[in-house]
Protein backbone atom coordinates (compact mmCIF):
# COMPACT_ATOMS: atom_id res chain seq x y z
CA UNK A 1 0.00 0.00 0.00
CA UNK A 2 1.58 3.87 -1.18
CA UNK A 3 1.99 5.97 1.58
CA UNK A 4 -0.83 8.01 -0.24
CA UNK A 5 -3.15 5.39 0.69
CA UNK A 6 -1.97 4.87 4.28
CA UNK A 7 -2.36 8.51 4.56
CA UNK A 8 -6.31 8.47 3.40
CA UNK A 9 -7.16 5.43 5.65
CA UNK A 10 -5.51 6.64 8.80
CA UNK A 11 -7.57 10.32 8.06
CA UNK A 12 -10.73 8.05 7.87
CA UNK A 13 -10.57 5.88 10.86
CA UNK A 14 -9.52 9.40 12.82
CA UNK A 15 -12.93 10.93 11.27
CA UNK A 16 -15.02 7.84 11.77
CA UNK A 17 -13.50 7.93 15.31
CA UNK A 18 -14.16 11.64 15.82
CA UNK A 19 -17.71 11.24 14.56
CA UNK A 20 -18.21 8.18 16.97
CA UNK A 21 -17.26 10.08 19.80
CA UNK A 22 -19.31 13.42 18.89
CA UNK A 23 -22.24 10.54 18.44
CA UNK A 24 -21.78 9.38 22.38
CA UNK A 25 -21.46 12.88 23.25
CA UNK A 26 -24.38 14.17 21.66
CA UNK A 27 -26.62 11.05 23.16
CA UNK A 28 -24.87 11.62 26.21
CA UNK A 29 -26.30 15.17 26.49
CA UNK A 30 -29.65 13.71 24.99
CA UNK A 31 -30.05 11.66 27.87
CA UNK A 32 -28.67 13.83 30.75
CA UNK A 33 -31.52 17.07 29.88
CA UNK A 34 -34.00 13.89 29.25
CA UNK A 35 -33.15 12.71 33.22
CA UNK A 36 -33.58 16.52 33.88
CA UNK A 37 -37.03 16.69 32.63
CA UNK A 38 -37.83 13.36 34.45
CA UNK A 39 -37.07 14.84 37.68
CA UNK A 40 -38.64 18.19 37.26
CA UNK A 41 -41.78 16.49 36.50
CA UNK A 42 -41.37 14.24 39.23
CA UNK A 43 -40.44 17.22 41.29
CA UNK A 44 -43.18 19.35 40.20
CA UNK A 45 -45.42 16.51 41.09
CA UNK A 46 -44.75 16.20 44.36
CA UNK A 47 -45.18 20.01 44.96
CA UNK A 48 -48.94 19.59 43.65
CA UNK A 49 -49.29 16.74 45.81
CA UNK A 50 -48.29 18.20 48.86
CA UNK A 51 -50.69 21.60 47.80
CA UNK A 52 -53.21 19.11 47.65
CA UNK A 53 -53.24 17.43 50.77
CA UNK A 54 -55.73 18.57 53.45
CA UNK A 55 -54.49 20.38 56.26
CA UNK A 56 -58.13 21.60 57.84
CA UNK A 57 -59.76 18.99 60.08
CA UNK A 58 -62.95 19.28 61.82
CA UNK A 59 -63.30 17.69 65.64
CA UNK A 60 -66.26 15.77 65.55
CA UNK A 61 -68.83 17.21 63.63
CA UNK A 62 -72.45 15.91 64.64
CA UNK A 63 -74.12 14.32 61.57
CA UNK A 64 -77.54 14.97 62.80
CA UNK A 65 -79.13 17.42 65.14
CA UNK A 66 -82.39 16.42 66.81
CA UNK A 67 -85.14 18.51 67.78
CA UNK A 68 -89.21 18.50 68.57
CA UNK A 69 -91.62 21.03 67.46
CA UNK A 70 -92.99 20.61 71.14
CA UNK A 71 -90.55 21.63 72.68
CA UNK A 72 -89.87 25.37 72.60
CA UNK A 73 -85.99 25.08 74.24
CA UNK A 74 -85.96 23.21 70.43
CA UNK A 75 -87.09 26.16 68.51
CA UNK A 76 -83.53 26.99 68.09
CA UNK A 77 -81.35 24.13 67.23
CA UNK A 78 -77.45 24.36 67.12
CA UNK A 79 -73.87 22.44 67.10
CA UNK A 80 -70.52 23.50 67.17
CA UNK A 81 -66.88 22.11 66.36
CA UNK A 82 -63.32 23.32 66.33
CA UNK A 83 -61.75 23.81 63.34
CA UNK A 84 -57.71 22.73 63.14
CA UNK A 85 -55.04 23.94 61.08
CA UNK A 86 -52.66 20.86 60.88
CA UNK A 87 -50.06 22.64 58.33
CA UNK A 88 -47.06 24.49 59.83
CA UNK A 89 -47.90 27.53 58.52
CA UNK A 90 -50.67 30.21 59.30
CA UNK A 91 -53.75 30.00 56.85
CA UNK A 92 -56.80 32.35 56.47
CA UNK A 93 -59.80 29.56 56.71
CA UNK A 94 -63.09 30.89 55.58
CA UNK A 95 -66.69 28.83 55.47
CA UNK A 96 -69.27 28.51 52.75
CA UNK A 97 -72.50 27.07 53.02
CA UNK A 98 -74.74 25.31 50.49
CA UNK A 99 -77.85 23.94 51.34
CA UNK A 100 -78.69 20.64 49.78
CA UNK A 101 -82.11 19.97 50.79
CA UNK A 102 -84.34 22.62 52.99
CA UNK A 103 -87.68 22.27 54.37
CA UNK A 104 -89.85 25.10 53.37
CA UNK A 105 -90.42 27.81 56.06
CA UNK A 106 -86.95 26.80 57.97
CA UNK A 107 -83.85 28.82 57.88
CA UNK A 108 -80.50 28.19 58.99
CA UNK A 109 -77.31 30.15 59.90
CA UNK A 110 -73.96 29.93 60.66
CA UNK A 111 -71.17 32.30 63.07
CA UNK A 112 -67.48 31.96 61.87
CA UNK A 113 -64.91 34.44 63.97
CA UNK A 114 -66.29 37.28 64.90
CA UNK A 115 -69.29 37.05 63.53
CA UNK A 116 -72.63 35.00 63.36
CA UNK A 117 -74.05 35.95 59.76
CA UNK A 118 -77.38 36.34 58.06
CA UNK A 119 -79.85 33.82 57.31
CA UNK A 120 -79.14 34.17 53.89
CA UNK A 121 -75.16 34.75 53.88
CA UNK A 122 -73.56 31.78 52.02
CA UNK A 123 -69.98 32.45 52.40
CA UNK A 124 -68.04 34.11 54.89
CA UNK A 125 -66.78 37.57 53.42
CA UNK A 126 -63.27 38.31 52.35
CA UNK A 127 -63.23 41.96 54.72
CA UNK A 128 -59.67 42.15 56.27
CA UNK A 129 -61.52 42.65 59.69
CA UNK A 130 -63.61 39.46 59.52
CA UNK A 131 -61.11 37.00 57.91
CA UNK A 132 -60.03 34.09 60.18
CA UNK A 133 -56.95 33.76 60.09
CA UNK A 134 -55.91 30.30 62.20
CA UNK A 135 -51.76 29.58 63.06
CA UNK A 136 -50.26 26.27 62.00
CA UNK A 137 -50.77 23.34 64.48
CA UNK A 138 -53.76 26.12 66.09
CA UNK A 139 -57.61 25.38 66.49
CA UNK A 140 -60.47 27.29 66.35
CA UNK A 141 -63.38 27.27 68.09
CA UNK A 142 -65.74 29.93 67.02
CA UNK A 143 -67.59 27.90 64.28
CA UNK A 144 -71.46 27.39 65.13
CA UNK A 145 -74.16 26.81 63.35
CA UNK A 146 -77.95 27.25 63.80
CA UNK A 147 -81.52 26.01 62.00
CA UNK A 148 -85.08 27.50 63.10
CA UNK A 149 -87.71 24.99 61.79
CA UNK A 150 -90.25 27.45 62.59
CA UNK A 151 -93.04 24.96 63.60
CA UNK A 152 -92.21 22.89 59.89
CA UNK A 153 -91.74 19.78 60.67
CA UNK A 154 -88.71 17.31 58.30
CA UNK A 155 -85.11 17.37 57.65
CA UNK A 156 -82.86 19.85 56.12
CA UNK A 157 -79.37 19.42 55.27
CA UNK A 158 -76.66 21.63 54.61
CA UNK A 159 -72.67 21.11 53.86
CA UNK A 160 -70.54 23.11 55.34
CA UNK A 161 -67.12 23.72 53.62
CA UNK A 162 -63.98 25.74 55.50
CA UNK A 163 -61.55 26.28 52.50
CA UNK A 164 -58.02 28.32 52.48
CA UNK A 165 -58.98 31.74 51.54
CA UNK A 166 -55.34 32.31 49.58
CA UNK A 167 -55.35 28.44 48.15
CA UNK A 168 -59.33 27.42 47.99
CA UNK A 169 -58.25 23.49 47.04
CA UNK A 170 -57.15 23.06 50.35
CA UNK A 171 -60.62 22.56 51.62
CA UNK A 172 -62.90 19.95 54.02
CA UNK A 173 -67.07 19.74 54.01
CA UNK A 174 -69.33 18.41 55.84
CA UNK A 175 -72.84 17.29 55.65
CA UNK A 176 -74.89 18.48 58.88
CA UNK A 177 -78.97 17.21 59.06
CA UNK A 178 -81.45 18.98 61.21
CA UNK A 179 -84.36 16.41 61.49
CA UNK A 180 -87.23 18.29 63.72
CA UNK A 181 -89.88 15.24 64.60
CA UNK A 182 -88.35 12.58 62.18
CA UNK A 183 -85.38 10.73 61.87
CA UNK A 184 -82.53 11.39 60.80
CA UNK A 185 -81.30 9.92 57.67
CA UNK A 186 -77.55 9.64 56.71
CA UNK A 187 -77.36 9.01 52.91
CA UNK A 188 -79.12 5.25 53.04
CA UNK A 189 -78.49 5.07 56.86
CA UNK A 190 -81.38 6.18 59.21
CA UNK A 191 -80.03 7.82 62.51
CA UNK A 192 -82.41 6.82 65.13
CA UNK A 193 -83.96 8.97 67.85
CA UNK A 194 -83.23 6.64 70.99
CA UNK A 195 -79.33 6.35 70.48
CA UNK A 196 -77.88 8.85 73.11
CA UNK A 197 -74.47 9.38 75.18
CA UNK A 198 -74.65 10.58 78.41
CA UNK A 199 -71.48 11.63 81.16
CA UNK A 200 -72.79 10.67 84.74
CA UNK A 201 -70.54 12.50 86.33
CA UNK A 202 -69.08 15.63 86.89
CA UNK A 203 -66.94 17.65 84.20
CA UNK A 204 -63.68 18.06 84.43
CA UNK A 205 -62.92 14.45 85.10
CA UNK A 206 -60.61 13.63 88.12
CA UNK A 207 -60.43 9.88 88.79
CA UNK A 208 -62.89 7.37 87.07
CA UNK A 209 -66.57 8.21 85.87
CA UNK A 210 -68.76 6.79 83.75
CA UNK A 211 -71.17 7.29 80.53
CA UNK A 212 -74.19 5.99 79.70
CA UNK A 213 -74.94 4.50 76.71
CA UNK A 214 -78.42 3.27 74.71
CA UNK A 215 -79.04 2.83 70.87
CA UNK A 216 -81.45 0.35 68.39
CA UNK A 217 -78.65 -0.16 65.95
CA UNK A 218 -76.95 -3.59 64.52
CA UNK A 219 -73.57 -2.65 66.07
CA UNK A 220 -71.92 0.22 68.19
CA UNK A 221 -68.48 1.40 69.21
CA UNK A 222 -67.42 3.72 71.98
CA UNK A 223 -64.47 6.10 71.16
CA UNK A 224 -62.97 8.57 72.67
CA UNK A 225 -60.58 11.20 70.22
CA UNK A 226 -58.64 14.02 71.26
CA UNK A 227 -58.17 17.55 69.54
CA UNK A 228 -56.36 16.33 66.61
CA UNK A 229 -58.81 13.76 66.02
CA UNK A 230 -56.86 10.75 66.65
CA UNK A 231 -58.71 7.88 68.53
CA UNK A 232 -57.16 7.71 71.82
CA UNK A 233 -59.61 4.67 73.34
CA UNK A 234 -61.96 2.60 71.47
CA UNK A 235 -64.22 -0.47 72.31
CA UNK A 236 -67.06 -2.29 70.83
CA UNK A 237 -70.43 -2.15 72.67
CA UNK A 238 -72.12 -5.82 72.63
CA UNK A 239 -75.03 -4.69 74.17
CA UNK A 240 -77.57 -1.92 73.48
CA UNK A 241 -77.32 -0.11 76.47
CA UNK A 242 -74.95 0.32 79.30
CA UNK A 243 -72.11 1.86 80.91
CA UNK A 244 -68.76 2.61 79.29
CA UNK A 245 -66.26 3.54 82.29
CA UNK A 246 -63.44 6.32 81.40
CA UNK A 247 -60.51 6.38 84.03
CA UNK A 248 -58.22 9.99 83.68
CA UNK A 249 -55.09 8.41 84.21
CA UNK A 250 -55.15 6.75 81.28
CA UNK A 251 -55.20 10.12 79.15
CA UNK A 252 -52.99 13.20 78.79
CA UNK A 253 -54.67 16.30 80.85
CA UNK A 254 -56.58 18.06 77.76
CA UNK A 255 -60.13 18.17 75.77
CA UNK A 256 -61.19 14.92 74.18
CA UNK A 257 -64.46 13.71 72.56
CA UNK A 258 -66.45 10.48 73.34
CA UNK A 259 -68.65 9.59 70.61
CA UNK A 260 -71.24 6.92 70.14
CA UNK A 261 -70.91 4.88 67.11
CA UNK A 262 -73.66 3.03 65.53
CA UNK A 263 -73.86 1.27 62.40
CA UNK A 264 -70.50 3.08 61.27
CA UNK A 265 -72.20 6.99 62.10
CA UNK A 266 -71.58 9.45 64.78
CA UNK A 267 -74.88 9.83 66.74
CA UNK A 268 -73.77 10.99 69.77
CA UNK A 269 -70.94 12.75 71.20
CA UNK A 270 -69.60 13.99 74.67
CA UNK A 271 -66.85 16.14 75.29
CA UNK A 272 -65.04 16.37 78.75
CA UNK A 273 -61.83 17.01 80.05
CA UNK A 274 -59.17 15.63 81.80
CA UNK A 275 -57.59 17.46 84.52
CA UNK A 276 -55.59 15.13 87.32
């Protein structure tokens, strides 16, 4: 072979070489903003997650509040719960109300901070002086709400929704029933009249006391949550009425909740307090 020849292969292999190695380095690039991408979705992901995830809880809302046209103390029905901000941070938490089914001639209302609002308001207002504004790991305990059946007898329910006023997804709702001289009925469940829930003695608790229980349902459960809503005691009631014993030194000094369980629904609660 001429050295002419030699020459042209060698400048060949040295191209075909370069050309490999600008190949790898181009795919190697390829790949690298590819993994990028990856992660930023992956990252950006996560952020919506986390935006996502609830941080209002609501202590034991009552599904269903009773009351009798004959009895004038029940002219006026109410219930309350506190309200916690779980996040680290401090939100602005505001309420809206929708009502989903109404009997005609009743009207309901609800107070949120400072305030107890019109029959007719359905959101609280975004006025710098009436905006709630709750501190991460706080609770709140100025939420009531009220229904005036007015001698019309029937259920009415209404969702209640506390929402982030600067992030609205962050929100949690609940369903409350009024039943005036019916029962109360749950989506296909029927609350009954008879279940109840009863502290015997006195409140604060110091020592051991008791609660009565009675309901008609197919099973019950006693529990007793605290503020954060995390079931601190729990047993299942074989019998339909009785007495559930609650001794202090087996809880934390502090506000807890007893509720009556039956058929898988709230329909009675208690709230006492420990102080040893």
């Amino acid at each position: 072979m001429s050295m002419e020849n030699q020459d042209s292969s060698q400048i060949l292999r040295r191209v075909e070489h370069t050309s490999k190695v600008y190949l790898t380095y181009k795919r190697q690039i390829i790949f690298s903003q590819m993994k990028k991408n990856v992660l930023l979705a992956l990252f950006l992901g996560l952020i919506s997650l986390g935006l996502k995830a609830q941080s209002i809880v609501l202590v034991d809302p009552l599904t269903c509040v009773l009351g009798n046209t004959e009895n004038p103390d029940d002219f006026e029905i109410d219930t309350h719960w506190d309200v916690i901000n779980t996040s680290n941070t401090d939100k602005i938490i505001r309420v809206r109300r929708q009502v989903l089914s109404e009997v005609s001639g009743s009207r309901n209302k609800f107070c949120w901070g400072p305030l107890c609002y019109n029959w007719d308001t359905e959101e609280s207002p975004t006025n710098e002086n009436l905006l709630v504004t709750i501190p991460g790991g706080a609770t709140n305990s100025t939420f009531s709400c009220y229904y005036q059946h007015q001698n019309y007898p029937g259920q009415t329910t209404v969702k209640y929704c506390f929402f982030d006023h600067n992030y609205p997804a962050d929100e949690t709702c609940v369903d409350i029933n009024f039943a005036v001289d019916v029962d109360c009925v749950v989506g296909i469940q029927e609350y009954n009249r008879s279940s109840q829930l009863e502290l015997s003695g006195p409140n604060p608790v110091v020592g051991t006391t008791n609660l009565t229980f009675a309901h008609s349902g197919q099973s019950a459960r006693f529990e007793v949550i605290n503020l954060l809503g995390a079931v601190v005691k729990s047993a299942t009631l074989q019998n339909q009425q009785g007495i559930v014993f609650i001794n202090s030194e087996d809880f934390e000094n502090g506000n807890y909740v007893c509720n009556l369980i039956v058929d898988g629904a709230v329909h009675s609660s208690v709230r006492i307090v420990i102080a040893k």
